[in-house]
Protein backbone atom coordinates (compact mmCIF):
# COMPACT_ATOMS: atom_id res chain seq x y z
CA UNK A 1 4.44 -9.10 -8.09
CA UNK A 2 4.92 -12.52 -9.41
CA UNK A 3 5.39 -15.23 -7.10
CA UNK A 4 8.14 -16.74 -8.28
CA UNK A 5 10.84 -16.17 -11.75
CA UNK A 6 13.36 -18.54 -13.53
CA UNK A 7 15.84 -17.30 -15.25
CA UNK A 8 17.18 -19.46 -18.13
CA UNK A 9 20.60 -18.49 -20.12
CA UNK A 10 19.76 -20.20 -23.78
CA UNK A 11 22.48 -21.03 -25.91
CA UNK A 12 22.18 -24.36 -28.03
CA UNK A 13 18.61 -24.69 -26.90
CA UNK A 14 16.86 -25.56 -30.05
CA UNK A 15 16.69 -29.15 -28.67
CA UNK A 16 15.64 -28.53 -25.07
CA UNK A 17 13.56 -25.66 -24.67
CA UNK A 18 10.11 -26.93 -25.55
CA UNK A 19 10.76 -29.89 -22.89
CA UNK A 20 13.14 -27.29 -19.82
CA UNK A 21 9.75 -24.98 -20.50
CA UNK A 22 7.09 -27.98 -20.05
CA UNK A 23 8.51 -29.91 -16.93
CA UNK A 24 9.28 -26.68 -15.55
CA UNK A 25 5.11 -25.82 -15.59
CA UNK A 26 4.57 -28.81 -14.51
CA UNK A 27 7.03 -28.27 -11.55
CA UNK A 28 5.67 -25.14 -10.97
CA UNK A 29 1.78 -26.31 -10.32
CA UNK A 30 2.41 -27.75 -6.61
CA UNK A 31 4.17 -23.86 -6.26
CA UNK A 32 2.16 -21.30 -7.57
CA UNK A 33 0.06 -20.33 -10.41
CA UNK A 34 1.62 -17.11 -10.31
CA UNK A 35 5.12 -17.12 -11.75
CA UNK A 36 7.20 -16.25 -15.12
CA UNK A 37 9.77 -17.90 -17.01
CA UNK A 38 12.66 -15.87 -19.18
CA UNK A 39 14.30 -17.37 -21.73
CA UNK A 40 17.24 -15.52 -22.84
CA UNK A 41 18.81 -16.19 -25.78
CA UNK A 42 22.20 -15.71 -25.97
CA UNK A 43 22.97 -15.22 -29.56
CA UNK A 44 22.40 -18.73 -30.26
CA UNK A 45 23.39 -20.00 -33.25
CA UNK A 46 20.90 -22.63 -33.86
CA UNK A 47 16.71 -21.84 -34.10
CA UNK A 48 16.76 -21.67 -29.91
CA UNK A 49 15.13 -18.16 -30.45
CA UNK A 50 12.42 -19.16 -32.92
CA UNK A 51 11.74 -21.56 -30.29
CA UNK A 52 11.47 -18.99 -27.63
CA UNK A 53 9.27 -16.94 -29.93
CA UNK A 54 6.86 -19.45 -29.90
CA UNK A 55 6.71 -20.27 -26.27
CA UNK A 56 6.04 -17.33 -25.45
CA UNK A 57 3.22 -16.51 -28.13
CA UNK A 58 1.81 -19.96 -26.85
CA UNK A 59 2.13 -18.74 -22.60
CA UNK A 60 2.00 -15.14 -22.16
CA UNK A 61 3.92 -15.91 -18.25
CA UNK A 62 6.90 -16.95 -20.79
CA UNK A 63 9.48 -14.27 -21.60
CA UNK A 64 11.76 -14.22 -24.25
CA UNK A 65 14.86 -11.45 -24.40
CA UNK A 66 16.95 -11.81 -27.99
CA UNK A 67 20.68 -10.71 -27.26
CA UNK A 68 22.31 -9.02 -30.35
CA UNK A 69 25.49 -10.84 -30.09
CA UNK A 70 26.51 -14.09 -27.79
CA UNK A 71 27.86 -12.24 -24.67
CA UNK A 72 28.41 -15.28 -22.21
CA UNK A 73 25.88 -17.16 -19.98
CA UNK A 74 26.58 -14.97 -16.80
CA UNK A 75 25.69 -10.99 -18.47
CA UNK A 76 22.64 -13.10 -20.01
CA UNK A 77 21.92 -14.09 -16.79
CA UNK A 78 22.27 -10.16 -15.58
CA UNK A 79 19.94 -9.70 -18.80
CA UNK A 80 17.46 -12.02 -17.41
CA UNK A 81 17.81 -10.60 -13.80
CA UNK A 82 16.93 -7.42 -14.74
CA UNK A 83 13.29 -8.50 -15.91
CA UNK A 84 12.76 -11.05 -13.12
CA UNK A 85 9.77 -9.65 -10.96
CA UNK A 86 9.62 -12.50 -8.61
CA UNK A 87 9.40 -12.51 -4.93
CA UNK A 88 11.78 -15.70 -5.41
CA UNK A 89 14.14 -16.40 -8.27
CA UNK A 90 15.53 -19.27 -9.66
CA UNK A 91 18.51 -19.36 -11.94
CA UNK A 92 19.25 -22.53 -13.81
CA UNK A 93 20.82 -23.90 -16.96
CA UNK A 94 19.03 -24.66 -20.27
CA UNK A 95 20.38 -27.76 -20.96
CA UNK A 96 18.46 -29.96 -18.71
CA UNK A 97 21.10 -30.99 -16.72
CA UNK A 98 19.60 -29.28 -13.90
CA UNK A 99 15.90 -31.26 -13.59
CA UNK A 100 12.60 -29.30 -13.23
CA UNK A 101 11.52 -31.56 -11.13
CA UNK A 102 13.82 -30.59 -8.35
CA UNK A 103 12.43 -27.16 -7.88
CA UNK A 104 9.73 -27.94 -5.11
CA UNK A 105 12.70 -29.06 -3.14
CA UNK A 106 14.70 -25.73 -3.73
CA UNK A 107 11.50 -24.13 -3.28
CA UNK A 108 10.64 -26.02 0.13
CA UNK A 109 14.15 -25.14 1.39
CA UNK A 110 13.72 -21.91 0.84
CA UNK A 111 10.45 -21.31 3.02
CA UNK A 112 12.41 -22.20 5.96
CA UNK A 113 13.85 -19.04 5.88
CA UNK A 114 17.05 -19.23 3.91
CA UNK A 115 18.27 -16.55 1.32
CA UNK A 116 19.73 -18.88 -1.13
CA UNK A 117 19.20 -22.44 -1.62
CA UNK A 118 21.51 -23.78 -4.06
CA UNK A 119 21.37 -27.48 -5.91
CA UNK A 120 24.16 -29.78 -5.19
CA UNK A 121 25.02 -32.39 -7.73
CA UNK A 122 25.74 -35.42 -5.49
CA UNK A 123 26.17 -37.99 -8.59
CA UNK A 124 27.25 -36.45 -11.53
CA UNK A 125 25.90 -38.34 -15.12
CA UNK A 126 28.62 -36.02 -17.29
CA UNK A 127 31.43 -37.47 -19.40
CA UNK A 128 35.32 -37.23 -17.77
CA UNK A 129 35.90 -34.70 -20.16
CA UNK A 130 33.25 -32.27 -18.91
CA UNK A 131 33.99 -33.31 -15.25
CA UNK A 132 37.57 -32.59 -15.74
CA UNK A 133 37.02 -28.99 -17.44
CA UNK A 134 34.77 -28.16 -14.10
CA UNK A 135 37.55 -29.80 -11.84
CA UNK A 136 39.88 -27.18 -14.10
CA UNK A 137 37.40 -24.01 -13.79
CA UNK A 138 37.00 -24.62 -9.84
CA UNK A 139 40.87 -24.65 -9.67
CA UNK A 140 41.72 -21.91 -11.51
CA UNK A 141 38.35 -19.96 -9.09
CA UNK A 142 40.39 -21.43 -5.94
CA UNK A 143 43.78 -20.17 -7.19
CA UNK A 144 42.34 -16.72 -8.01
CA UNK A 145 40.09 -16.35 -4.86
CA UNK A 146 42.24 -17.39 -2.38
CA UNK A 147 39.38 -20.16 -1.26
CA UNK A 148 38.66 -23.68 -2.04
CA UNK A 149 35.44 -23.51 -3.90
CA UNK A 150 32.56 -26.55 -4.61
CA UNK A 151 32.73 -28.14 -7.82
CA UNK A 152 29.29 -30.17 -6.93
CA UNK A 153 27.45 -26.55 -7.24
CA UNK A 154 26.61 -24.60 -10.19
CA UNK A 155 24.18 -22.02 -11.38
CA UNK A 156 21.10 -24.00 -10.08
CA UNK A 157 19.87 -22.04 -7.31
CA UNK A 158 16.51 -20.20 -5.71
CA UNK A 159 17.30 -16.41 -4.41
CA UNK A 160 15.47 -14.19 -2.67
CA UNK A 161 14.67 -10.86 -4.23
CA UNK A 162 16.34 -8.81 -1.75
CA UNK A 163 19.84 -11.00 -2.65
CA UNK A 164 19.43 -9.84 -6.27
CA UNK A 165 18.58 -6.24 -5.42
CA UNK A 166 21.16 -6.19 -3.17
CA UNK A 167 23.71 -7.53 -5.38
CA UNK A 168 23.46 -5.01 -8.28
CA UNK A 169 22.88 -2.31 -5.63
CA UNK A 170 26.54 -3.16 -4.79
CA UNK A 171 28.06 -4.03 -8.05
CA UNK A 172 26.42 -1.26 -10.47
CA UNK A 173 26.90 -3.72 -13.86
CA UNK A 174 28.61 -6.37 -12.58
CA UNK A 175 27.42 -9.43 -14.41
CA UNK A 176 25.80 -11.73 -11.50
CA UNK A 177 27.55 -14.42 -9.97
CA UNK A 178 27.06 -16.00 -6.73
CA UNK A 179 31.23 -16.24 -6.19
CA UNK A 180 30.77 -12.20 -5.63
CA UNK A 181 27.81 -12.17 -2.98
CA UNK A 182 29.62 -10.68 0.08
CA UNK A 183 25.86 -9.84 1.92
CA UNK A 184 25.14 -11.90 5.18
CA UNK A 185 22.91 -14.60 3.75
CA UNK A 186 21.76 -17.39 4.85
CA UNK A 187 22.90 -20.42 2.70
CA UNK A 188 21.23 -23.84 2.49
CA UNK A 189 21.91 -26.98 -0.34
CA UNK A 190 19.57 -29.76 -1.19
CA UNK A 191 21.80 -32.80 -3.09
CA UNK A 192 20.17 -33.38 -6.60
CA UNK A 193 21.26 -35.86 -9.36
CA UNK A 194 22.87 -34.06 -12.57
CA UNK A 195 21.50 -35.77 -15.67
CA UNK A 196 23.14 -35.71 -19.40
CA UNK A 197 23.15 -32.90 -20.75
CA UNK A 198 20.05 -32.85 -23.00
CA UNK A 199 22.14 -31.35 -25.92
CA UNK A 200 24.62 -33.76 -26.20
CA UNK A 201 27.87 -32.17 -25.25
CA UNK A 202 28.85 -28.90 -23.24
CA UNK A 203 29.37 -25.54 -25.29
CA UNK A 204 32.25 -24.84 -22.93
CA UNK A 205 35.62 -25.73 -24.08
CA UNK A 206 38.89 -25.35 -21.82
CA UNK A 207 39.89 -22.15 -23.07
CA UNK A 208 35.73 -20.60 -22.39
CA UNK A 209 35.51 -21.79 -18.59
CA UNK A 210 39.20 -19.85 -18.36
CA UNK A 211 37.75 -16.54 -19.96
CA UNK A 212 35.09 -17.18 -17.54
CA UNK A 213 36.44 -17.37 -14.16
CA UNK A 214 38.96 -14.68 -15.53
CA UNK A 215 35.54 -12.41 -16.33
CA UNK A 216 34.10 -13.34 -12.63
CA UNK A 217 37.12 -12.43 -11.02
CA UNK A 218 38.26 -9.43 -13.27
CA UNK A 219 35.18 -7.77 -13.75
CA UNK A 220 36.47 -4.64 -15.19
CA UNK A 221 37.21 -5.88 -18.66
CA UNK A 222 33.57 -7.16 -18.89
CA UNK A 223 31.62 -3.86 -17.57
CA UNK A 224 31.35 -2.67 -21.20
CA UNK A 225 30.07 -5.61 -22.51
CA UNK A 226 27.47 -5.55 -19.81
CA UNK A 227 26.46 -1.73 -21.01
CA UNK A 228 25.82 -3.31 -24.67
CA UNK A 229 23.44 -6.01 -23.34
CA UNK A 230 21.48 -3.11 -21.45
CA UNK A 231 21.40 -1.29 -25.01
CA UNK A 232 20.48 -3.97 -26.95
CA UNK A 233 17.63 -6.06 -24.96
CA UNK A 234 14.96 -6.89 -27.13
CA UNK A 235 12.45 -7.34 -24.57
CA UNK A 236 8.50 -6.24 -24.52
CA UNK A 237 7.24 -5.54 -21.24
CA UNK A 238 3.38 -7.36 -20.72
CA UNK A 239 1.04 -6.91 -18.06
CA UNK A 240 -2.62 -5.65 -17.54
CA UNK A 241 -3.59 -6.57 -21.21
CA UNK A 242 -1.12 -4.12 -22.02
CA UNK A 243 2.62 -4.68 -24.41
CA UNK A 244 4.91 -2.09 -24.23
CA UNK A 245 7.23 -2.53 -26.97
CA UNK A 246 11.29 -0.53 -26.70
CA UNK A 247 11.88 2.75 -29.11
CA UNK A 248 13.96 1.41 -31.44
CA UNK A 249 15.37 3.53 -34.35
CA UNK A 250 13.21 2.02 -37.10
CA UNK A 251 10.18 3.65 -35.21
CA UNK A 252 11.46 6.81 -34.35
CA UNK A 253 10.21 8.42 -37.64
CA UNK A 254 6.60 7.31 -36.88
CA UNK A 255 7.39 8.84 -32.77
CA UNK A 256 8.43 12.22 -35.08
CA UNK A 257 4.87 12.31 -36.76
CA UNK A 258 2.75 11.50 -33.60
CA UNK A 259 4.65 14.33 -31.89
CA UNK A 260 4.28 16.92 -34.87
CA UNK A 261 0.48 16.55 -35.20
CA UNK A 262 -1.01 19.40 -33.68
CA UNK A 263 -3.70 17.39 -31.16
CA UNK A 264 -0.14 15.95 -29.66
CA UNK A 265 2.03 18.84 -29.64
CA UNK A 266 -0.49 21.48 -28.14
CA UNK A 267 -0.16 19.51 -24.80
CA UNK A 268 3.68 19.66 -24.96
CA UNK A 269 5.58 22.03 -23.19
CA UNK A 270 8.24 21.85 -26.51
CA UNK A 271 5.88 22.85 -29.76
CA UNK A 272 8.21 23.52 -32.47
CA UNK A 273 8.36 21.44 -35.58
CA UNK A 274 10.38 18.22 -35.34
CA UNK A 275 12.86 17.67 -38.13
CA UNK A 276 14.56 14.10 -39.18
CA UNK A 277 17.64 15.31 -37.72
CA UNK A 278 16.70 16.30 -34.88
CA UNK A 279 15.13 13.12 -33.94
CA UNK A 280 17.55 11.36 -34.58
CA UNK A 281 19.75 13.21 -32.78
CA UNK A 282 16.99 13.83 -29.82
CA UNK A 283 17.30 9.46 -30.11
CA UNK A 284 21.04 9.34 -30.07
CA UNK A 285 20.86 11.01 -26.70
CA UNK A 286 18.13 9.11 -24.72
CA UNK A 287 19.26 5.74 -26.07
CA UNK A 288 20.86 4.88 -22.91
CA UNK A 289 20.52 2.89 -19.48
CA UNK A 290 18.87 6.27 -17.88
CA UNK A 291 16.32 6.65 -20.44
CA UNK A 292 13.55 3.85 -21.24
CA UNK A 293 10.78 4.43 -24.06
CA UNK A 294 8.01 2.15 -24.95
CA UNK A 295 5.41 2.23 -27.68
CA UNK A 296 2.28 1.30 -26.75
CA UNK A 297 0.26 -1.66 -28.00
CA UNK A 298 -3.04 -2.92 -27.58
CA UNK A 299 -4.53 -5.53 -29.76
CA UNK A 300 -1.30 -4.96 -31.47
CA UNK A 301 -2.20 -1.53 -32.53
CA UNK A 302 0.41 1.06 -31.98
CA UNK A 303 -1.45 4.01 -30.01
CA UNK A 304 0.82 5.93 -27.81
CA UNK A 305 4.15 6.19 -26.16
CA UNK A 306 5.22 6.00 -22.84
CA UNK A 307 8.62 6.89 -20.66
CA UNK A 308 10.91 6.72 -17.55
CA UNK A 309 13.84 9.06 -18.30
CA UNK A 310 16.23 10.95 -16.53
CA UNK A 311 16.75 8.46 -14.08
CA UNK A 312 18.52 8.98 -11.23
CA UNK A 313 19.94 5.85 -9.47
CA UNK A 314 21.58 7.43 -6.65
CA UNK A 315 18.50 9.23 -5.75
CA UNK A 316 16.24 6.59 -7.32
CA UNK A 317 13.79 8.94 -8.88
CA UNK A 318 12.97 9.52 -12.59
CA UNK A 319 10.55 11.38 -14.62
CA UNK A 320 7.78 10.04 -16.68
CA UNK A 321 5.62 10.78 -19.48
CA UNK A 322 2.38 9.14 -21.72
CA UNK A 323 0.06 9.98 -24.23
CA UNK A 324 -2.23 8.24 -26.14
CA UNK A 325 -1.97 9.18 -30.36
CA UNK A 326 -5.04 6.91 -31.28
CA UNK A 327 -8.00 8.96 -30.29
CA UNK A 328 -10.27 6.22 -29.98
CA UNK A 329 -8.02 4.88 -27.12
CA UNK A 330 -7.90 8.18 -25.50
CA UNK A 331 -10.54 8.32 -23.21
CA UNK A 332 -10.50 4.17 -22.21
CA UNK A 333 -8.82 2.33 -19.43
CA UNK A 334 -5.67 1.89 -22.24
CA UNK A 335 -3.79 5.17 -20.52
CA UNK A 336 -4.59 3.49 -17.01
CA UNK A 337 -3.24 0.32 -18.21
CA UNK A 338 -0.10 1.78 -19.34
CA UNK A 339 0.87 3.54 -16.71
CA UNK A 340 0.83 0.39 -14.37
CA UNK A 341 2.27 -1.71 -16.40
CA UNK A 342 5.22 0.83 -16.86
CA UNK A 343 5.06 1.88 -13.07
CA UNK A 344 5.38 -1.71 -11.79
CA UNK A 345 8.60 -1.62 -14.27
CA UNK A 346 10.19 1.21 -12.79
CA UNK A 347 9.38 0.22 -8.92
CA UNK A 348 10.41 -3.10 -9.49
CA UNK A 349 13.72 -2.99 -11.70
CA UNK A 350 14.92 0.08 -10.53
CA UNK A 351 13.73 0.09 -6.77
CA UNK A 352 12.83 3.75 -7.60
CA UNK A 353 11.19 5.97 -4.26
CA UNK A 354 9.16 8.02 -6.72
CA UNK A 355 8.79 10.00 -10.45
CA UNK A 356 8.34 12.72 -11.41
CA UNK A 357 5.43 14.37 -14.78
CA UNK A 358 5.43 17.23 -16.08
CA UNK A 359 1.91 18.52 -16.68
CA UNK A 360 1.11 22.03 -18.69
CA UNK A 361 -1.18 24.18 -16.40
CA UNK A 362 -3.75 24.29 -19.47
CA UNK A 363 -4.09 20.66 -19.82
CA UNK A 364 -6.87 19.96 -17.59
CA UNK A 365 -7.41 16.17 -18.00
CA UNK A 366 -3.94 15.53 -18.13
CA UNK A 367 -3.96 17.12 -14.16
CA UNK A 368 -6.46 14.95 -13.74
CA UNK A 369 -5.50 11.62 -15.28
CA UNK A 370 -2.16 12.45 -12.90
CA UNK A 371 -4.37 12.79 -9.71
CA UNK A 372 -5.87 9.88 -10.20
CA UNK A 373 -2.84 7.68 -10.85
CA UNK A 374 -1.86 9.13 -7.47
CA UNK A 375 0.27 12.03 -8.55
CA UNK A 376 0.23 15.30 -6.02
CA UNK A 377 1.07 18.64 -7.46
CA UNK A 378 4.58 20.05 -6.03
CA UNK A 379 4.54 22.90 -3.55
CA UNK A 380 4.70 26.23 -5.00
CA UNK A 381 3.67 25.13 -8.58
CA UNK A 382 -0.02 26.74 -8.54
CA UNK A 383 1.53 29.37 -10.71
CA UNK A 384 3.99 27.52 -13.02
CA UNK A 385 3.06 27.09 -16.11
CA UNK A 386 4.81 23.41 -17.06
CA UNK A 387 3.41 22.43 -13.81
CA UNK A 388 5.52 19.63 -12.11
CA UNK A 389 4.08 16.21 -9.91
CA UNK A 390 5.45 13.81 -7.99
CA UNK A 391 4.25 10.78 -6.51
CA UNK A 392 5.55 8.08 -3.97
CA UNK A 393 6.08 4.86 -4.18
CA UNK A 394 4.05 3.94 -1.36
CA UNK A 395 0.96 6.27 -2.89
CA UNK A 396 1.65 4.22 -6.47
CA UNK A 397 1.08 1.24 -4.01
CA UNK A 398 -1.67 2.50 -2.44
CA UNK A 399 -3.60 3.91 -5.72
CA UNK A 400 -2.62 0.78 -8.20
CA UNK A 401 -4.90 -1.20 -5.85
CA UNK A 402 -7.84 1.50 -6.26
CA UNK A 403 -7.61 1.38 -10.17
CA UNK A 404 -6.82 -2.40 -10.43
CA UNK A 405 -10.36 -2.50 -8.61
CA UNK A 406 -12.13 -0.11 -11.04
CA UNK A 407 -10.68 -2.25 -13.83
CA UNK A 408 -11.49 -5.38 -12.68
């Protein structure tokens, strides 16, 4: 698990990225080597996500998610939440208004034991105009909430990871916001100065902070526009030398093939031929929040597929599935690899007590591979012939340390 996340909404951040991402390392050394940073882009209009591109090809601990449409900073905030692995995460603004340099502080605050440490601007650098559309947004919160909340505080704040769990535990697709935490946490502030905005002006007019508290407060009318961001991430997953890239419907044709040959489809417990249409419509169905598919990719060569489907949240389980098309990555570390990579995933983002594989009886190595990723065979599934495993999350645990020793 990574030490410590940041979360960055990105809209206008053509001019501020490169500089947010490089005081924010620098900020970071005095923490921990050990962290990420996640640029989302939301929808901007300007080159902010050719920027992110290259960040992240430049610093493999930088993320970058690419929303299909602008959706608002607080569901690309849930985007970025979602992919934050941290045992601490930060949320803050692209625009530089919210200095790198005061994250040891937040970060200091929040080893004395506090839950959330948020930044308060004590002098404010912004123009009357933006100061009076925050005096207006606060107002209209107060109105609507029934409580007098702080202008002085915004989105800058460290969490720990049990507040974000929590949070979504309690709000399904509620788009995050710290106005709806109702947990017992312990609260703490550290006064920061707010600088300029490193953009030049604020992308929020009047009539935007409006449709923003109203969103916050009225959650209802934004739950669907949540569902779309979860449908439309483009995010590749990175980890033990290891990318695992979405399913998306331009590669579902070469999925078809892979599945068709006969060295893949002798080990699959569904052998008939594959048509066009009924991939597609085999697609249409698992393209959905319960169902996550990733191509495989080493040295970016395409070699395999791997899966969490089925998902159940209320019972946090799922079922997974891998194999390895490219022969000459068959019988190397690559399956091993993948399966932690998309393991850590699953445990992580969906707090999940265990999955589930199906294994056919006749597949030998597969039983084996299983066993050795710490899989145990189900009671009273000797004789069954689409045999069916199950593993813990403590015995993942347990075994990821074993293999992450033999690969090492």
């Amino acid at each position: 698990m990574k030490k410590i996340s940041i979360v960055v909404p990105v809209y206008i951040g053509e001019k501020t990225v490169d500089d947010l991402t490089r005081r924010l390392i620098h900020a970071l050394q005095p923490i921990t080597p050990n962290y990420e940073i996640i640029l989302v882009n939301d929808a901007s209009p300007d080159n902010s996500w050719q920027k992110i591109e290259c960040l992240c090809q430049n610093n493999k601990q930088i993320k970058g998610i690419n929303l299909s449409r602008n959706f608002g900073q607080h569901p690309a905030i849930s985007a970025g939440l979602k992919y934050a692995f941290g045992e601490k995460i930060v949320i803050m603004d692209c625009d530089l208004q919210d200095s790198p340099e005061d994250l040891p502080k937040l970060w200091a605050k929040s080893q004395e034991g506090y839950d959330i440490v948020m930044a308060r601007r004590t002098q404010r650098k912004n123009s009357y105009w933006k100061q009076f559309l925050s005096w207006s947004f606060h107002q209209i919160l107060s109105l609507k909430k029934g409580k007098k909340t702080d202008p002085a505080i915004a989105n800058y704040a460290i969490y720990g990871r049990e507040v974000i769990e929590e949070y979504y535990a309690n709000h399904k697709n509620k788009a995050f916001s710290i106005l709806n935490l109702k947990g017992n946490y312990t609260f703490a502030t550290i006064d920061v100065i707010s600088e300029i905005s490193g953009r030049g002006k604020s992308s929020y007019t009047l009539s935007k902070l409006f449709l923003l508290s109203f969103s916050l407060l009225f959650p209802r009318r934004s739950k669907k526009a949540l569902y779309l961001i979860e449908e439309t991430l483009n995010i590749a997953l990175e980890n033990y030398e290891i990318c695992l890239k979405p399913l998306t419907g331009r590669k579902i044709e070469m999925v078809r093939q892979w599945r068709n040959d006969p060295k893949i489809s002798q080990y699959m417990w569904y052998k008939e031929y594959i048509t066009q249409e009924m991939q597609q419509k085999w697609f249409e169905r698992i393209n959905n929040p319960n169902n996550y598919y990733f191509i495989i990719e080493f040295e970016k060569k395409e070699v395999g597929l791997i899966n969490i489907k089925e998902i159940a949240y209320d019972k946090k389980e799922g079922e997974t599935g891998l194999f390895i098309y490219d022969d000459s990555y068959l019988n190397t570390d690559i399956p091993f690899r993948a399966s932690l990579c998309m393991g850590d995933f699953t445990i992580y983002l969906f707090r999940l007590h265990g999955t589930y594989v199906h294994v056919l009886k006749t597949n030998k190595k597969a039983a084996m591979y299983n066993k050795m990723i710490g899989y145990k065979l189900i009671e009273n599934q000797e004789k069954v012939e689409n045999q069916l495993y199950y593993i813990t999350r403590d015995s993942y645990f347990k075994q990821r340390e074993y293999i992450l020793n033999l690969l090492n």
